[in-house]
N, C-alpha and C. Protein backbone atom coordinates (compact mmCIF):
# COMPACT_ATOMS: atom_id res chain seq x y z
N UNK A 1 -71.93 -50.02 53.14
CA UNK A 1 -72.47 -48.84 52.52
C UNK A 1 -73.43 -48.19 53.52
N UNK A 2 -73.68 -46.60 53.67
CA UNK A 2 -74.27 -46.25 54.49
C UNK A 2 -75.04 -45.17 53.80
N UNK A 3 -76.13 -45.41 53.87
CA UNK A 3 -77.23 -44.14 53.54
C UNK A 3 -77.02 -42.87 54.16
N UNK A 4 -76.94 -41.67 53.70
CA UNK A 4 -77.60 -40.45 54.61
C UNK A 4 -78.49 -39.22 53.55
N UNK A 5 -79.43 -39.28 54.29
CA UNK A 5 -80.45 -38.17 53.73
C UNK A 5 -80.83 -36.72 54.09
N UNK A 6 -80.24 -35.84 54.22
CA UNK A 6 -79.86 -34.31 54.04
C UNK A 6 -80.98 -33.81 53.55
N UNK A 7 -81.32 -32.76 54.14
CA UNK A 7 -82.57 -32.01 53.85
C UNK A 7 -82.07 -30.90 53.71
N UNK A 8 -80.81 -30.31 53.59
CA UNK A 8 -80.12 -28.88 53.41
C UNK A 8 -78.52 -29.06 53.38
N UNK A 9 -78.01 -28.14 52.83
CA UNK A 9 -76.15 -28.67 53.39
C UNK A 9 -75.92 -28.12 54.44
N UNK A 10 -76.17 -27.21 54.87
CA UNK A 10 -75.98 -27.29 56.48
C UNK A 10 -76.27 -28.50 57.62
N UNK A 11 -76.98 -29.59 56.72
CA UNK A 11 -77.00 -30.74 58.07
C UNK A 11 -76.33 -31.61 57.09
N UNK A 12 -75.91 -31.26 56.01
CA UNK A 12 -74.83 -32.49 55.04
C UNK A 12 -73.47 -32.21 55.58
N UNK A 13 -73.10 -30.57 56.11
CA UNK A 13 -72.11 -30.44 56.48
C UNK A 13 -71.73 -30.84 57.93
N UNK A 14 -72.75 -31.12 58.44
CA UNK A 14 -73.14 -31.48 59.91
C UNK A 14 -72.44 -32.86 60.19
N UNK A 15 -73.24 -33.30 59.45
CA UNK A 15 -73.06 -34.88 59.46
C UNK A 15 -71.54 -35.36 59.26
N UNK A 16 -70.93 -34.99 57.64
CA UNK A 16 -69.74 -35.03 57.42
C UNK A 16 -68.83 -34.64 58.51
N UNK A 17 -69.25 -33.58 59.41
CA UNK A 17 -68.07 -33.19 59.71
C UNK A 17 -68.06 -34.01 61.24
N UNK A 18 -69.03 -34.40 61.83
CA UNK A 18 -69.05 -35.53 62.38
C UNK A 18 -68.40 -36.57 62.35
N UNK A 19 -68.32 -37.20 60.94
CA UNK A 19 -67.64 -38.17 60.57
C UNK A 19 -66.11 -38.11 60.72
N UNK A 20 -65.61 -36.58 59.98
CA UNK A 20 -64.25 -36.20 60.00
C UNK A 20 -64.09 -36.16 61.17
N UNK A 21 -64.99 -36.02 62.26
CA UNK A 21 -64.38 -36.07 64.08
C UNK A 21 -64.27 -37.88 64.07
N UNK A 22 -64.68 -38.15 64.22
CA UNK A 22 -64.76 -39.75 64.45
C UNK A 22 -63.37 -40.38 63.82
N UNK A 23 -63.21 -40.15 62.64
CA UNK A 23 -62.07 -40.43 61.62
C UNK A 23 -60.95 -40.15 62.64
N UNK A 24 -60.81 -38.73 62.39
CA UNK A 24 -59.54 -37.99 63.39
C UNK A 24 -59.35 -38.62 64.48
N UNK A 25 -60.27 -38.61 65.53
CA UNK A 25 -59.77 -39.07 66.96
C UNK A 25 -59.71 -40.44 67.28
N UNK A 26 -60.26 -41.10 65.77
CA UNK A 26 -59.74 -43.13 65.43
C UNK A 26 -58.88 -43.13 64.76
N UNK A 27 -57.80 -42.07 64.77
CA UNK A 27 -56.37 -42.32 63.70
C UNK A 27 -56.66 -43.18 62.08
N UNK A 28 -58.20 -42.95 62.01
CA UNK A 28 -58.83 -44.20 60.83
C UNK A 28 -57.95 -43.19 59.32
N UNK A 29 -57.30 -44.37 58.61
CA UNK A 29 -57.13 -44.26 57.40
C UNK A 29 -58.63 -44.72 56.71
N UNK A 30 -59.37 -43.92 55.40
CA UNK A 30 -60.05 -44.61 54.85
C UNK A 30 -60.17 -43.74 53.36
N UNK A 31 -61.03 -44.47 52.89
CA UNK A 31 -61.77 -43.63 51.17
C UNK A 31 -63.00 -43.85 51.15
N UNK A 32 -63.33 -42.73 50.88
CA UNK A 32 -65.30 -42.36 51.44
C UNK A 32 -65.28 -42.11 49.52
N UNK A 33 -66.41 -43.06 48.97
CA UNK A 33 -66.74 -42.62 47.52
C UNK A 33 -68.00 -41.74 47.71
N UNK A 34 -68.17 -41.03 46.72
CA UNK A 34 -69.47 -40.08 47.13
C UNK A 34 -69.73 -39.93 45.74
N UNK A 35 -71.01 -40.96 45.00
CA UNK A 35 -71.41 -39.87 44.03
C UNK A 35 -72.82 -39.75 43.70
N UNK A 36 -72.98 -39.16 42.81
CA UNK A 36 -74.15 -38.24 42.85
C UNK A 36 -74.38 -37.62 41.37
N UNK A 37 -75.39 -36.87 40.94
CA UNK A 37 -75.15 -35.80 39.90
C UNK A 37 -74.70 -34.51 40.50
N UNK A 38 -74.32 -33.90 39.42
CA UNK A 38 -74.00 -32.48 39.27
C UNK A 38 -74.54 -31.71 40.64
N UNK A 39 -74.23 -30.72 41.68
CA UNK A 39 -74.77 -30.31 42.64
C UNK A 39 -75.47 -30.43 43.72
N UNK A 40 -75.54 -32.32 43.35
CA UNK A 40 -76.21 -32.90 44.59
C UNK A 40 -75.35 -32.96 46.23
N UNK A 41 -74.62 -32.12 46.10
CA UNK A 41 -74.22 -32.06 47.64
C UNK A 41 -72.46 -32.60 48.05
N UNK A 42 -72.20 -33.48 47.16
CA UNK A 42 -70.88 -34.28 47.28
C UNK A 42 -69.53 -32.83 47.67
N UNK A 43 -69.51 -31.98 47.29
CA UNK A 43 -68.33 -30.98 47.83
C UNK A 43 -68.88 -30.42 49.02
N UNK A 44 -70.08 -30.17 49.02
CA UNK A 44 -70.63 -29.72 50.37
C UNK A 44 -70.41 -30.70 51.45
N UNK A 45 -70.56 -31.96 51.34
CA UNK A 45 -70.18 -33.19 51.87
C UNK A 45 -68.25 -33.15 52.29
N UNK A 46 -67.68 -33.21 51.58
CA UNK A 46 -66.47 -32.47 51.58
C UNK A 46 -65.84 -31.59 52.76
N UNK A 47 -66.54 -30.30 52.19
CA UNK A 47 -66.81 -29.26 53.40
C UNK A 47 -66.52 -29.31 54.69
N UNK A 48 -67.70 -30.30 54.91
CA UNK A 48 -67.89 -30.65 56.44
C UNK A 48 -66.66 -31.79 57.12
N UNK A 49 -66.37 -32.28 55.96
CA UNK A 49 -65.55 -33.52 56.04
C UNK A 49 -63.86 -33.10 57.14
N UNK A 50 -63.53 -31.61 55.61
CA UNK A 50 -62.82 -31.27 56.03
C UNK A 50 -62.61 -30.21 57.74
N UNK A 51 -63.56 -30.12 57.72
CA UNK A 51 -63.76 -28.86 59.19
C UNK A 51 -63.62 -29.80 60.40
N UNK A 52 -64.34 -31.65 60.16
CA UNK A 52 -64.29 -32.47 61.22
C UNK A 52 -62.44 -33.34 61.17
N UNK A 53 -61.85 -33.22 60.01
CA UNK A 53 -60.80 -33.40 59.98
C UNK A 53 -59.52 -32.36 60.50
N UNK A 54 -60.12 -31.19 60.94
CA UNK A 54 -59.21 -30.02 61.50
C UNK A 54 -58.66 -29.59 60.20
N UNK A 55 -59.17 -29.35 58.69
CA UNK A 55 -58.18 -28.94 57.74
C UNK A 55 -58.69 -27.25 58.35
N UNK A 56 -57.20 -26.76 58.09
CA UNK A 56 -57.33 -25.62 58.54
C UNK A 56 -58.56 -24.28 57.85
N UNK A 57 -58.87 -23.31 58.45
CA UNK A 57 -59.89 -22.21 57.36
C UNK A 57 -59.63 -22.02 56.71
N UNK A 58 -58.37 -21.41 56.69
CA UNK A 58 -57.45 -20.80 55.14
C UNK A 58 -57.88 -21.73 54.00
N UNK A 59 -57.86 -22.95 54.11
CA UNK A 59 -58.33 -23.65 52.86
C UNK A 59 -59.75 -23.47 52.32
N UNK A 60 -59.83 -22.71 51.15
CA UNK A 60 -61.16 -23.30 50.44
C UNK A 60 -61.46 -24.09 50.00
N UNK A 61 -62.26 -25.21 50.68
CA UNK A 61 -62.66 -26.53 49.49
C UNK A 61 -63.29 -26.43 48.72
N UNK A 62 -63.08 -26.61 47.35
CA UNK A 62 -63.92 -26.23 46.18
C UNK A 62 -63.52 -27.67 45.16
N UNK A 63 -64.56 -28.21 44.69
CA UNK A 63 -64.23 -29.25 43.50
C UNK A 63 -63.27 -29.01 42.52
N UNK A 64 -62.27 -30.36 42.99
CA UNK A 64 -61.14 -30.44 41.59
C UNK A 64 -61.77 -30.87 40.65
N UNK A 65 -62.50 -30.37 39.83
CA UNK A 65 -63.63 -31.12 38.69
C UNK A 65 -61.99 -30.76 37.53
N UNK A 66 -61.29 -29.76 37.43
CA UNK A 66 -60.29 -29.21 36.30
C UNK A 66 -59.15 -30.28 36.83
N UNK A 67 -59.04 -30.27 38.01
CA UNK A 67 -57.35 -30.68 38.34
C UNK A 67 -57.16 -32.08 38.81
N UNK A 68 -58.46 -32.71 38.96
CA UNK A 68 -58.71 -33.93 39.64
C UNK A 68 -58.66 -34.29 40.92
N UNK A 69 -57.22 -33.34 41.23
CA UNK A 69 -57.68 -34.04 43.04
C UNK A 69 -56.87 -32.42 43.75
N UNK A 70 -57.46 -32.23 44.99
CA UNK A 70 -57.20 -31.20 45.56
C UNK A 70 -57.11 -32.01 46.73
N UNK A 71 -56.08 -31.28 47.25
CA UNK A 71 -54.98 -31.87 48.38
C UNK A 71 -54.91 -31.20 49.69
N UNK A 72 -55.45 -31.63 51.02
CA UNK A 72 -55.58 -30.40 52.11
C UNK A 72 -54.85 -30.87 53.43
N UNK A 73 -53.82 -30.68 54.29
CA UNK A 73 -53.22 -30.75 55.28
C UNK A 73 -54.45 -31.42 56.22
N UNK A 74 -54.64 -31.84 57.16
CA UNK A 74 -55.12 -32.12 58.18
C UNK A 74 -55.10 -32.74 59.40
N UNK A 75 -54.06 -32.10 60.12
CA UNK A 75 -53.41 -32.64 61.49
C UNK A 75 -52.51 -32.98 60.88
N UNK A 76 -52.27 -34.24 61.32
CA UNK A 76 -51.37 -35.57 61.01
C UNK A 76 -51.89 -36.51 59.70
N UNK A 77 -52.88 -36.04 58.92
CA UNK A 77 -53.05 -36.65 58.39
C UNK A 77 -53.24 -35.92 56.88
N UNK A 78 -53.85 -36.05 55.64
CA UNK A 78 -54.52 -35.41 54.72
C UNK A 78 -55.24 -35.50 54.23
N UNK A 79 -56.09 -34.66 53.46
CA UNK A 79 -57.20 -35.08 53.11
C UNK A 79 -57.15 -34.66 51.67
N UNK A 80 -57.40 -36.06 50.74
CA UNK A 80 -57.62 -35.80 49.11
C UNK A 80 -59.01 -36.44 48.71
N UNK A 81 -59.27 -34.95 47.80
CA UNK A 81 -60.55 -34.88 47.13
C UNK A 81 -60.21 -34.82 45.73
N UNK A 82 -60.56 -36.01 45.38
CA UNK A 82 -60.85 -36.26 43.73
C UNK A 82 -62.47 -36.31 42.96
N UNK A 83 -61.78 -35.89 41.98
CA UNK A 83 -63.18 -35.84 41.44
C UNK A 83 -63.14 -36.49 40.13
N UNK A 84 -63.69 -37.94 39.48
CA UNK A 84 -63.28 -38.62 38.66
C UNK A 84 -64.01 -38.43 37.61
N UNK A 85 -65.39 -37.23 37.32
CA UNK A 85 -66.19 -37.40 36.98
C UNK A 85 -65.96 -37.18 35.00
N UNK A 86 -64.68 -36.70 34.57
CA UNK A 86 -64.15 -36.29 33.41
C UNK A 86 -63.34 -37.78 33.34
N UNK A 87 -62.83 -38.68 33.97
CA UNK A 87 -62.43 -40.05 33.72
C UNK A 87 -63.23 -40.69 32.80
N UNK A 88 -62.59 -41.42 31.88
CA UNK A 88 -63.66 -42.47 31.18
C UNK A 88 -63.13 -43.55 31.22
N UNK A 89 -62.00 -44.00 31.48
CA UNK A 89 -61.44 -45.16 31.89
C UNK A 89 -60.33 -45.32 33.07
N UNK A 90 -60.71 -46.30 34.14
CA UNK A 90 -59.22 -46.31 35.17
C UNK A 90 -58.03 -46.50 35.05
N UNK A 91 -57.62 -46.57 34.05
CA UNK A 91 -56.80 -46.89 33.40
C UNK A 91 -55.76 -44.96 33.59
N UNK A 92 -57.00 -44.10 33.05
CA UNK A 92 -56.07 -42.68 33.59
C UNK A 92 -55.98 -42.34 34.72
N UNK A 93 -56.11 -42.71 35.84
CA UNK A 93 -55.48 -42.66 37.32
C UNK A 93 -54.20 -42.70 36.91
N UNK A 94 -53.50 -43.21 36.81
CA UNK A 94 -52.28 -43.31 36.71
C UNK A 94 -51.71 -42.07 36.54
């Protein structure tokens, strides 16, 4: 588990998208959980995620809070953002 403490989303997007470089150019498969309350930063987190993953501009990342998971090209790879927060049991993943 790794702490990070953000003083604005411009250095949440910073950071993330850092990460999405690191990810990318380590061919790393992974699942980053992120939560939080309501507006604490987790899509902004996202954001950055996706820009260090090369998902292209054309995409707006915006929370699947309605659809659950929003789905974005990225290189060779993709990037899915779920948002489980309307789940009440794992059982509806499925």
């Amino acid at each position: 588990m790794k702490e990070l403490l953000s003083k604005s989303p411009e250095q949440t997007q910073e950071a993330a998208m850092r990460l999405g470089l690191y990810i990318r150019k380590q061919h790393l498969s992974c699942a980053i959980a992120l939560t939080g309350n309501l507006g604490c930063g987790k899509t902004c987190f996202v954001q950055g995620l996706a820009r260090g993953l090369d998902v292209a501009d054309g995409y707006y990342i915006t929370s699947p809070t309605f659809t659950i998971m929003n789905e974005y090209p990225a290189g060779k790879m993709r990037l899915c953002h779920l948002d489980l927060y309307r789940l009440s049991d794992p059982d509806e993943l499925d």
